[in-house]
PDB file of N, CA and C in Angstrom:
ATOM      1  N   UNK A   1     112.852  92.384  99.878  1.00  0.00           N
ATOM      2  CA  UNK A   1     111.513  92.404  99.350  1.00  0.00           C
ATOM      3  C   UNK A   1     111.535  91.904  97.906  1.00  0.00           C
ATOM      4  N   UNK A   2     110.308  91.242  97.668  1.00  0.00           N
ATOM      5  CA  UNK A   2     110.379  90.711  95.791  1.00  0.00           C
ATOM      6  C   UNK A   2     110.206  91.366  95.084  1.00  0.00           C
ATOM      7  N   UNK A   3     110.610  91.578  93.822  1.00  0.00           N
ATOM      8  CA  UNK A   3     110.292  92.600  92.649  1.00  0.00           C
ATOM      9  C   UNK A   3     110.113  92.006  91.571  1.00  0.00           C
ATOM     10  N   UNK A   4     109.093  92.400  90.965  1.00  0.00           N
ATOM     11  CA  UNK A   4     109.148  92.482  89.579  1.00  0.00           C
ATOM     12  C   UNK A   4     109.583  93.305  88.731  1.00  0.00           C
ATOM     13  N   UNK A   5     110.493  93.419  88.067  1.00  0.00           N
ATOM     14  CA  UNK A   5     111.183  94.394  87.487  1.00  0.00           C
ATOM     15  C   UNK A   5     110.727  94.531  85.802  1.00  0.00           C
ATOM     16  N   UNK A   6     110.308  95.727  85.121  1.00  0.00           N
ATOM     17  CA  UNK A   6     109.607  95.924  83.863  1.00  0.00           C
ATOM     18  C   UNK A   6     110.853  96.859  83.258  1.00  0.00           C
ATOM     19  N   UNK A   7     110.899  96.480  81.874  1.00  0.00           N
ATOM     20  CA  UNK A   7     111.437  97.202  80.894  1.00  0.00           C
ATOM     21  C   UNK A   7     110.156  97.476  79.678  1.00  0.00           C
ATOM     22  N   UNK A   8     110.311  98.404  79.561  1.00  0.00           N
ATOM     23  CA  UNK A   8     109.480  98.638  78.416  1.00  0.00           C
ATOM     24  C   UNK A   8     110.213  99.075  77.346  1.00  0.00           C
ATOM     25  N   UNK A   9     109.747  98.504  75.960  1.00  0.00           N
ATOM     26  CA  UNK A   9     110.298  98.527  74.523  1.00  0.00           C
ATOM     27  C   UNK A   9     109.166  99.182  73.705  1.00  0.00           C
ATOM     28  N   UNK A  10     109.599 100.061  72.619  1.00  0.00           N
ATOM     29  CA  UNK A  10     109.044 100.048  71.683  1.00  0.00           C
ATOM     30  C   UNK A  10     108.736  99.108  70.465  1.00  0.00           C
ATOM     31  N   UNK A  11     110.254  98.904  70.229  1.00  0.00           N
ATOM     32  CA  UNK A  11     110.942  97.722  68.706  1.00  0.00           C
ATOM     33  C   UNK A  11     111.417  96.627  69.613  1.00  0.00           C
ATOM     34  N   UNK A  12     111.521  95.817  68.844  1.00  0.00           N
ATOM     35  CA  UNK A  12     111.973  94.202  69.027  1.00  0.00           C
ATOM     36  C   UNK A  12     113.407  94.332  68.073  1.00  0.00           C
ATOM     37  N   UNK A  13     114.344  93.784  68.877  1.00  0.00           N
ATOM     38  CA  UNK A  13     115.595  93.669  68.176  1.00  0.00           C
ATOM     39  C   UNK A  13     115.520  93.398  67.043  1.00  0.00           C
ATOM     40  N   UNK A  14     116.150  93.780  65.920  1.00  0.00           N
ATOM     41  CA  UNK A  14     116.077  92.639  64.508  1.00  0.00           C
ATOM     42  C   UNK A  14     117.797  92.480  63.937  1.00  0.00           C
ATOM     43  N   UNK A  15     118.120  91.088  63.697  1.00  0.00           N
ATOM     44  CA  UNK A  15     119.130  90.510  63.507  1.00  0.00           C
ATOM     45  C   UNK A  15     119.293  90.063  62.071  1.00  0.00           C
ATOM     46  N   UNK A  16     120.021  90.552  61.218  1.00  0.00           N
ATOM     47  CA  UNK A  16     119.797  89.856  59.299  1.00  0.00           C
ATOM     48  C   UNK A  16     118.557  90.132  59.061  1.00  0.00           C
ATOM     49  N   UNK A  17     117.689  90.656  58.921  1.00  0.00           N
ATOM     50  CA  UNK A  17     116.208  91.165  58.460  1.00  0.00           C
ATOM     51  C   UNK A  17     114.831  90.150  59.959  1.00  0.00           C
ATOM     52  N   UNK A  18     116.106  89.327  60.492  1.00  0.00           N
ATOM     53  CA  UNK A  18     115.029  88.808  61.319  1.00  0.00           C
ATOM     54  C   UNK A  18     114.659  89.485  62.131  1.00  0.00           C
ATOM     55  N   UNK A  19     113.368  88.794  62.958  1.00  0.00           N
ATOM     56  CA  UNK A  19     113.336  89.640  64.608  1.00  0.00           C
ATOM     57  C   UNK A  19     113.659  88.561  65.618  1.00  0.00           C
ATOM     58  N   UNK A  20     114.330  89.139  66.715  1.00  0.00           N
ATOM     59  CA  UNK A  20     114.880  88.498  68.027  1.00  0.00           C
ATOM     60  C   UNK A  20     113.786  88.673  69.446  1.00  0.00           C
ATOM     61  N   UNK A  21     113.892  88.006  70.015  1.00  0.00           N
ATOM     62  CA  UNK A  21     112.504  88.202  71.286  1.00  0.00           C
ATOM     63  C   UNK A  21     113.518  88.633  72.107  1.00  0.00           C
ATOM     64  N   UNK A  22     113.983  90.051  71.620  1.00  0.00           N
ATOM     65  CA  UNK A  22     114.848  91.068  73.017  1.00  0.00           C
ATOM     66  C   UNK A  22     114.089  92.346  72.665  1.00  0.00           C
ATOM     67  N   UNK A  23     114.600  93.082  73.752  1.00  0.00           N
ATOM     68  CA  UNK A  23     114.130  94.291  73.288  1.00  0.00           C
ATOM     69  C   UNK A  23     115.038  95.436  73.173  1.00  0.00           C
ATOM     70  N   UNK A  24     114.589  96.194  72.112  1.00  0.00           N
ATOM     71  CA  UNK A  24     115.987  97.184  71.571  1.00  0.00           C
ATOM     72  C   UNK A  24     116.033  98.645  72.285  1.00  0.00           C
ATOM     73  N   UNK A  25     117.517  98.268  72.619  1.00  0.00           N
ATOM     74  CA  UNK A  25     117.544  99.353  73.963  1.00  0.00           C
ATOM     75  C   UNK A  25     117.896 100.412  72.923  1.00  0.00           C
ATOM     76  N   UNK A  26     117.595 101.819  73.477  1.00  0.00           N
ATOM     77  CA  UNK A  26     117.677 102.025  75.233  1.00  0.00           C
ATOM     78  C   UNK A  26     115.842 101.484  75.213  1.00  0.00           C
ATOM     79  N   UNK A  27     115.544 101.295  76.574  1.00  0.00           N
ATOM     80  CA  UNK A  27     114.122 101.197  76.792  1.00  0.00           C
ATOM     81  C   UNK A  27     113.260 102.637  76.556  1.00  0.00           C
ATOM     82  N   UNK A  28     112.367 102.464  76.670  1.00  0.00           N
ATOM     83  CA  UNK A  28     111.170 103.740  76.744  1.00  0.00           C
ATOM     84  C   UNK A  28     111.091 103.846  78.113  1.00  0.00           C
ATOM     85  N   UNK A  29     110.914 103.119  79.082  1.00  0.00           N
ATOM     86  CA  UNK A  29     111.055 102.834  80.677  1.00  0.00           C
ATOM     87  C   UNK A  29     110.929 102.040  81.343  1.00  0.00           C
ATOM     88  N   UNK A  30     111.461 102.012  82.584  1.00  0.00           N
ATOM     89  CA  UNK A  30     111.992 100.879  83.428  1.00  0.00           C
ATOM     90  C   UNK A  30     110.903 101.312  84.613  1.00  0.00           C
ATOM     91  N   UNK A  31     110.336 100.114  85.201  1.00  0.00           N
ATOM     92  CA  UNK A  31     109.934 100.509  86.532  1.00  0.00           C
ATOM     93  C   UNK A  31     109.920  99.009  86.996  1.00  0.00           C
ATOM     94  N   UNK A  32     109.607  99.148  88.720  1.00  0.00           N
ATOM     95  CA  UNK A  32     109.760  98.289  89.691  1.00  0.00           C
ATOM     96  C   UNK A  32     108.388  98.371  89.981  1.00  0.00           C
ATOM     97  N   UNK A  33     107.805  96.507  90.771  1.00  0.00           N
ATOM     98  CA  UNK A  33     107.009  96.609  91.542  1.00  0.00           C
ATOM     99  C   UNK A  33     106.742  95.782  92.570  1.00  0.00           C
ATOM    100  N   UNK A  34     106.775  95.632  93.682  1.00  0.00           N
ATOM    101  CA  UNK A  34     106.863  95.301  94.782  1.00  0.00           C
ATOM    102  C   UNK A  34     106.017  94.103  94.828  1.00  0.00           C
ATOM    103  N   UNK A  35     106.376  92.680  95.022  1.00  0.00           N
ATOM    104  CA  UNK A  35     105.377  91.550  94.848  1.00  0.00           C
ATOM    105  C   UNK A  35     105.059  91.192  96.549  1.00  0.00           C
ATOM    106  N   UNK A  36     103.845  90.959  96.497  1.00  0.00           N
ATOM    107  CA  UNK A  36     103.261  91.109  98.181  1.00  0.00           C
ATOM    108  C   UNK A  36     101.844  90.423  97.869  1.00  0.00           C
ATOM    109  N   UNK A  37     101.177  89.813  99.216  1.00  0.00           N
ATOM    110  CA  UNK A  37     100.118  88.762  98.782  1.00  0.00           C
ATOM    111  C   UNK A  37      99.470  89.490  98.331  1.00  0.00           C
ATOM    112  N   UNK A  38      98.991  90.566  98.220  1.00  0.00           N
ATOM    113  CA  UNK A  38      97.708  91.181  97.666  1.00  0.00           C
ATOM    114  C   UNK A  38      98.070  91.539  95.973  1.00  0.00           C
ATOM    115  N   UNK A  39      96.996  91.868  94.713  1.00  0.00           N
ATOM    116  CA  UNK A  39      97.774  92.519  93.804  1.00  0.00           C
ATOM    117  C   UNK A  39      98.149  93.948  93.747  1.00  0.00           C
ATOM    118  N   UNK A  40      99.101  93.773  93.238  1.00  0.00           N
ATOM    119  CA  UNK A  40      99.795  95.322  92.990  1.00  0.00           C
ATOM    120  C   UNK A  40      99.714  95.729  91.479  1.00  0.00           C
ATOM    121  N   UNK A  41      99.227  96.445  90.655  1.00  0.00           N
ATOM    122  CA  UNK A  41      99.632  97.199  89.955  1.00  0.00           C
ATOM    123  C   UNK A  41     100.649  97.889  89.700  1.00  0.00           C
ATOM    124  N   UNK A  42     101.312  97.831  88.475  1.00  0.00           N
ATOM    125  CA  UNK A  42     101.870  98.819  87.920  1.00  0.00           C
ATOM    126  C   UNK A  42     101.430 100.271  87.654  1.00  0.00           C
ATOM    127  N   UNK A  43     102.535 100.903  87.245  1.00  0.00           N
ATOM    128  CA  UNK A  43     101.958 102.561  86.576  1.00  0.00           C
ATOM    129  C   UNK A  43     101.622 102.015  85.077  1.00  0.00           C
ATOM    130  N   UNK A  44     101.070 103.489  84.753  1.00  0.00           N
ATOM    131  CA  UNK A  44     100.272 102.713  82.961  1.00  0.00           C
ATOM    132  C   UNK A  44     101.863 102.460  82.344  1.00  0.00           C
ATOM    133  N   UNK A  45     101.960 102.113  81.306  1.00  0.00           N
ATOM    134  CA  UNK A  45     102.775 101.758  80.542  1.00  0.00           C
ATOM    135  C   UNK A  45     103.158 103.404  79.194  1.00  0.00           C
ATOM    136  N   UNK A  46     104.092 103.936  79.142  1.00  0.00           N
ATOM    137  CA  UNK A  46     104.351 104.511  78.607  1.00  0.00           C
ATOM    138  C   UNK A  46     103.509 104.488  76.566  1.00  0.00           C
ATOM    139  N   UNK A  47     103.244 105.718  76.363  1.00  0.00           N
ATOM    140  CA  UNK A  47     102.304 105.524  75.277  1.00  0.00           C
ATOM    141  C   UNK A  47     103.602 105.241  73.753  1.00  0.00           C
ATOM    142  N   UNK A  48     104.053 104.839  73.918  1.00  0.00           N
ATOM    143  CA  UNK A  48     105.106 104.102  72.982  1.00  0.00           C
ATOM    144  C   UNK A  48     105.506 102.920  72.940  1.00  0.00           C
ATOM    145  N   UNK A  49     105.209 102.461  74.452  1.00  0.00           N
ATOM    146  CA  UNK A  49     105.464 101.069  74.740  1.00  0.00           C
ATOM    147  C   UNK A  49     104.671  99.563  74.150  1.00  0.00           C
ATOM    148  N   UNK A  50     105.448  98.911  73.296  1.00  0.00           N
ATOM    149  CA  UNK A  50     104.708  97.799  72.641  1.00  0.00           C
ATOM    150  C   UNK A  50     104.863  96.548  72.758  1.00  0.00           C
ATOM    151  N   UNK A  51     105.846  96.579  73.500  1.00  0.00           N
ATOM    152  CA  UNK A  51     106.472  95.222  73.990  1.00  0.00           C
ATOM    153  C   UNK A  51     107.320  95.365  75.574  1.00  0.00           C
ATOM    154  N   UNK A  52     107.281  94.553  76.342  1.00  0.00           N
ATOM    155  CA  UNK A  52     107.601  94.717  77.610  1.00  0.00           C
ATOM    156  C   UNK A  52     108.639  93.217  78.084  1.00  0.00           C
ATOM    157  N   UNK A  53     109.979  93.489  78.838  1.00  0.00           N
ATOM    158  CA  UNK A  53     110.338  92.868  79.355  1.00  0.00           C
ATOM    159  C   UNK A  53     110.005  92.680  80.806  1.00  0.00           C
ATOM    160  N   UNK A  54     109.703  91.131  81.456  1.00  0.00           N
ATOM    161  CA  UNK A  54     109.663  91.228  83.376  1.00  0.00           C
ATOM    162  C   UNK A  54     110.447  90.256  83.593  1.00  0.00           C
ATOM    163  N   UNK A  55     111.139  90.576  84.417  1.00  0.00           N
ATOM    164  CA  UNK A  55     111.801  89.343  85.603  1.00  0.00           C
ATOM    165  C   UNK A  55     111.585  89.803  86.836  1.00  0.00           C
ATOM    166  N   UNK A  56     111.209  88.024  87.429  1.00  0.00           N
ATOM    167  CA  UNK A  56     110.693  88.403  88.937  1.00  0.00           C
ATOM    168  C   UNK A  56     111.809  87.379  89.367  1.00  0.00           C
ATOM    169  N   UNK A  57     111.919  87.888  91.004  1.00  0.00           N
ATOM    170  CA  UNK A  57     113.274  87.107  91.908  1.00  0.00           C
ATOM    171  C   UNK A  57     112.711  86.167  92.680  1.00  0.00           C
ATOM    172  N   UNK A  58     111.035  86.379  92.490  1.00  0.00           N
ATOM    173  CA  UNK A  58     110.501  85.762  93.516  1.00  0.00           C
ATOM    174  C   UNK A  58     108.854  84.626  92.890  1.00  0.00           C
ATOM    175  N   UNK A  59     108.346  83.400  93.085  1.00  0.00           N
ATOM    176  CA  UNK A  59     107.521  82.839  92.185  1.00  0.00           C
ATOM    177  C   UNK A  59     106.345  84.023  92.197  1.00  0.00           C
ATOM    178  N   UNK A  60     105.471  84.036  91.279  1.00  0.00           N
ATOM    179  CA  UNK A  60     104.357  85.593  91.491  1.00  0.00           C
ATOM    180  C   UNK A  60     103.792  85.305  89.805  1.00  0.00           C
ATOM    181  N   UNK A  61     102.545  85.290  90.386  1.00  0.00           N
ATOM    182  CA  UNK A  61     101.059  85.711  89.009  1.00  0.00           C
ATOM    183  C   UNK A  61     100.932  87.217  88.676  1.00  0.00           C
ATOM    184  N   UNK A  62     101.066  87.162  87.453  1.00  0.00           N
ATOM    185  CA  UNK A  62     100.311  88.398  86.669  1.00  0.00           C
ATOM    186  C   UNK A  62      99.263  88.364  86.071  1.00  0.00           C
ATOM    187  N   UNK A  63      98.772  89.799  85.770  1.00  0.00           N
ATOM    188  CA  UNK A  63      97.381  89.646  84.912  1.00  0.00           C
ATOM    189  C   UNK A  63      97.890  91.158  84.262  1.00  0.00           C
ATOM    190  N   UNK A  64      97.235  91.377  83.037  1.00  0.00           N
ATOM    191  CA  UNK A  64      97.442  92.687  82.374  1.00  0.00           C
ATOM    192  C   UNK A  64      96.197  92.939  81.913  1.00  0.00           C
ATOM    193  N   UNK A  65      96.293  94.451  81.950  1.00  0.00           N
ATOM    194  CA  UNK A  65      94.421  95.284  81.483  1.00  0.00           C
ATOM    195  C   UNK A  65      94.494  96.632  81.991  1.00  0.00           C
ATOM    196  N   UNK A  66      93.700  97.279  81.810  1.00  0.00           N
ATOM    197  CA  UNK A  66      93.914  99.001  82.082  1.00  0.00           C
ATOM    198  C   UNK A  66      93.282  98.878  83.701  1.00  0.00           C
ATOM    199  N   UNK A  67      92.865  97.924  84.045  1.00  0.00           N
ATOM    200  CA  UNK A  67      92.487  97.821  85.807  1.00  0.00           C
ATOM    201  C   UNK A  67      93.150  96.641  86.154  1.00  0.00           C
ATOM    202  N   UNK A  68      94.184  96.052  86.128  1.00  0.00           N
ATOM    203  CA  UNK A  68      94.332  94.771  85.795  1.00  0.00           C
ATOM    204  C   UNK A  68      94.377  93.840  87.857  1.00  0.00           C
ATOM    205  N   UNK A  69      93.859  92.729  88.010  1.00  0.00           N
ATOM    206  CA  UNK A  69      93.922  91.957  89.520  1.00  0.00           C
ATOM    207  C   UNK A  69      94.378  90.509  89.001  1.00  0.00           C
ATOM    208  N   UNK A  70      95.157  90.658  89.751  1.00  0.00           N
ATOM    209  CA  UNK A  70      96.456  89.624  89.528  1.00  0.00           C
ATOM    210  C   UNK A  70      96.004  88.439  90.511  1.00  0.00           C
ATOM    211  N   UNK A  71      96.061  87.233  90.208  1.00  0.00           N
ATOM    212  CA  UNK A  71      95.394  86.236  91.130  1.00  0.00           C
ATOM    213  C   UNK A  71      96.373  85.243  91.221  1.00  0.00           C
ATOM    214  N   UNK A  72      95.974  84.337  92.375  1.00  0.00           N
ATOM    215  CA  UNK A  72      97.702  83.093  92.277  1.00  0.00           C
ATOM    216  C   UNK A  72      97.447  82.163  91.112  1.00  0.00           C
ATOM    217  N   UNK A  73      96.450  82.151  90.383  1.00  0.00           N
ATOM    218  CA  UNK A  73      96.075  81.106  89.384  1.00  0.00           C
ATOM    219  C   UNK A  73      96.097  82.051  87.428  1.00  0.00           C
ATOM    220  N   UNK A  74      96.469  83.061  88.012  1.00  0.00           N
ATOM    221  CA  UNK A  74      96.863  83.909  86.312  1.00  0.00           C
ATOM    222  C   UNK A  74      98.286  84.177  86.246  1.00  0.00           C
ATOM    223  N   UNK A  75      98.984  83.730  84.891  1.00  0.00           N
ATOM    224  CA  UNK A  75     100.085  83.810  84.443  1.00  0.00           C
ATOM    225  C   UNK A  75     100.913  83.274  85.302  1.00  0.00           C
ATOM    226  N   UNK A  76     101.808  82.303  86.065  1.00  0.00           N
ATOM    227  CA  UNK A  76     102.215  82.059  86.848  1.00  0.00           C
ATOM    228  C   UNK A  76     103.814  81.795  86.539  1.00  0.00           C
ATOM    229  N   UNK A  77     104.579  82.959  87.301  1.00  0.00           N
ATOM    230  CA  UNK A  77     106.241  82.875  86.622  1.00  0.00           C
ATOM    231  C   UNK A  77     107.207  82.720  87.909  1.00  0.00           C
ATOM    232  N   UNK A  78     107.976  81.887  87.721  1.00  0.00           N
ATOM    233  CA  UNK A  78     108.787  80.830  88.545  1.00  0.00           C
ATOM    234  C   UNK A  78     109.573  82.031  89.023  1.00  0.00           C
ATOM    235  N   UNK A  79     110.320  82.177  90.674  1.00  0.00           N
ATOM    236  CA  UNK A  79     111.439  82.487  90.377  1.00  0.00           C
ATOM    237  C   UNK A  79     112.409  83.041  89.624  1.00  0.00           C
ATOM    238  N   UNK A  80     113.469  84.051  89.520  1.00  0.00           N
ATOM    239  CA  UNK A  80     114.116  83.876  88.341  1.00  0.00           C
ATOM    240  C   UNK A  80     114.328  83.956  87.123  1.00  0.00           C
ATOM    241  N   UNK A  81     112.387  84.151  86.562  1.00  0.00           N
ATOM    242  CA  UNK A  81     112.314  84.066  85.433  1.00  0.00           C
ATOM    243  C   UNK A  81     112.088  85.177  84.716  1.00  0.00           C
ATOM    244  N   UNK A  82     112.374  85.348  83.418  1.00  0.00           N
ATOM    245  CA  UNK A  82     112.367  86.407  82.718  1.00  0.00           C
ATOM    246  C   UNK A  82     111.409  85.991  81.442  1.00  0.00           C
ATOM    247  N   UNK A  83     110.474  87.138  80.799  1.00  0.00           N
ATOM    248  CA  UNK A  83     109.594  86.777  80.183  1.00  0.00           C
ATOM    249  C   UNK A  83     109.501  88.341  79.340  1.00  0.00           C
ATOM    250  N   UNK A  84     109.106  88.424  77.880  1.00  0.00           N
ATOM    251  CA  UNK A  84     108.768  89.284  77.226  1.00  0.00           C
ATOM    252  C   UNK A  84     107.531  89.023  76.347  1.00  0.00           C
ATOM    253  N   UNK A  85     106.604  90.438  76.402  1.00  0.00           N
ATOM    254  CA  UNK A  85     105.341  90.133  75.856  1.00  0.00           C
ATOM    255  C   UNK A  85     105.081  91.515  75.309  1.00  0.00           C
ATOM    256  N   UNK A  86     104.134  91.145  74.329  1.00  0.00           N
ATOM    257  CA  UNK A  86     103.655  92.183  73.727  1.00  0.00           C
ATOM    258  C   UNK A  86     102.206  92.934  74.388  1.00  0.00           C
ATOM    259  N   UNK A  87     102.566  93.761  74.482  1.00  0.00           N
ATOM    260  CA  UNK A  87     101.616  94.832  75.002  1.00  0.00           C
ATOM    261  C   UNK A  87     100.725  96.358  74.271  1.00  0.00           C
ATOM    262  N   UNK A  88      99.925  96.420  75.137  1.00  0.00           N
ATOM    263  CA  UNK A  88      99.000  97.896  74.473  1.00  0.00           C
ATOM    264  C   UNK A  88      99.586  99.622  75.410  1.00  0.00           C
ATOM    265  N   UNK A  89      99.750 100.313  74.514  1.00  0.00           N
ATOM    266  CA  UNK A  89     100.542 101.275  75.140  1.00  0.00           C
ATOM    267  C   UNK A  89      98.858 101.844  76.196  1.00  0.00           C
ATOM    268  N   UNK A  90      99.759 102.403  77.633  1.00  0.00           N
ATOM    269  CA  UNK A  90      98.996 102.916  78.293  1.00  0.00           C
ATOM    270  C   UNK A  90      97.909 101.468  79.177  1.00  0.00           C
ATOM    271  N   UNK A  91      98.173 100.267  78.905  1.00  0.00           N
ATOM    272  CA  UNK A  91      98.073  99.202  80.129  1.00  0.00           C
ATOM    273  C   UNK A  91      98.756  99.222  80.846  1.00  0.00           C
ATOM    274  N   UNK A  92      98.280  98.200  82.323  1.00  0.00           N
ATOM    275  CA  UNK A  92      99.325  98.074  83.284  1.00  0.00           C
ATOM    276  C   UNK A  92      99.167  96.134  83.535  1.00  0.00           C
ATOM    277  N   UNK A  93     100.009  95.912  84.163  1.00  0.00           N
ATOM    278  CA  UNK A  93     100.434  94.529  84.666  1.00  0.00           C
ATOM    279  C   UNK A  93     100.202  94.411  86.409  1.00  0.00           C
ATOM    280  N   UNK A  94      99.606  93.922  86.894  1.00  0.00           N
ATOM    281  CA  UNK A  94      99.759  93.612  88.356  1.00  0.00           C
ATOM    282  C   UNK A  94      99.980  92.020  88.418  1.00  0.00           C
ATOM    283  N   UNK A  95     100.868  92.579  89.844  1.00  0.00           N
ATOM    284  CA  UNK A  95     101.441  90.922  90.547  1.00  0.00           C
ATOM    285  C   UNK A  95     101.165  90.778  91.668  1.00  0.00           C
ATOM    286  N   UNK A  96     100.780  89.511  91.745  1.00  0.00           N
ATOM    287  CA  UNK A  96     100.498  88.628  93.596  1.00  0.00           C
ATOM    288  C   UNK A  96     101.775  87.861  93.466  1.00  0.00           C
ATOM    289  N   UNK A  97     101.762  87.410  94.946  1.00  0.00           N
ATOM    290  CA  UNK A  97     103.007  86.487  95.304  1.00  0.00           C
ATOM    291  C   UNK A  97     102.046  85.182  95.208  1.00  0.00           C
ATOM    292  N   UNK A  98     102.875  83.924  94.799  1.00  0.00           N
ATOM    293  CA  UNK A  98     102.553  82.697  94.812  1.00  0.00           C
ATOM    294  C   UNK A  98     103.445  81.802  95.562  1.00  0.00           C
ATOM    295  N   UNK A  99     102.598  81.300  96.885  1.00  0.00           N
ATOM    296  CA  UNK A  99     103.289  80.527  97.993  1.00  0.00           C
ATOM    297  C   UNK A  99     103.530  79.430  97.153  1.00  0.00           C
TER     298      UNK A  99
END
């Protein structure tokens, strides 16, 4: 089955006074979500959470919002890919599969 897999961050790594687009473990929390034609939602996002890592195994659209419907034509992430974004604590992310 496909997953989208979420890490949630508070801080963003920082390297020599810089910042790095990782996120500084340990996480705040990890969850899974099952990518299938319809959208799926996530659980809310932990109220600390400010930045979020996803990788999906499988191609699949997201959308983010406190009701959020994920369509094949919003956010569209390949395969494989891994992506980090900044987020509002207590949103969620839902994913559709993209044939």
């Amino acid at each position: 089955m496909a997953t989208l897999s979420i890490r949630e961050y508070e801080h963003l790594a920082a390297l020599s006074g810089g910042t790095l687009q990782v996120g500084q473990e340990p996480a705040v929390a990890s969850q899974s979500v099952s990518i299938t034609a319809g959208s799926v939602p996530s659980a809310a996002f932990n109220v600390r959470t400010k930045h979020i890592r996803v990788h999906t195994d499988a191609q699949c659209s997201i959308e983010f919002g406190t009701t959020p419907t994920a369509t094949t034509t919003t956010c569209v992430l390949s395969a494989q890919q891994t992506e980090y974004f900044g987020v509002v604590p207590l949103m969620k992310v839902a994913v559709i599969s993209v044939p």
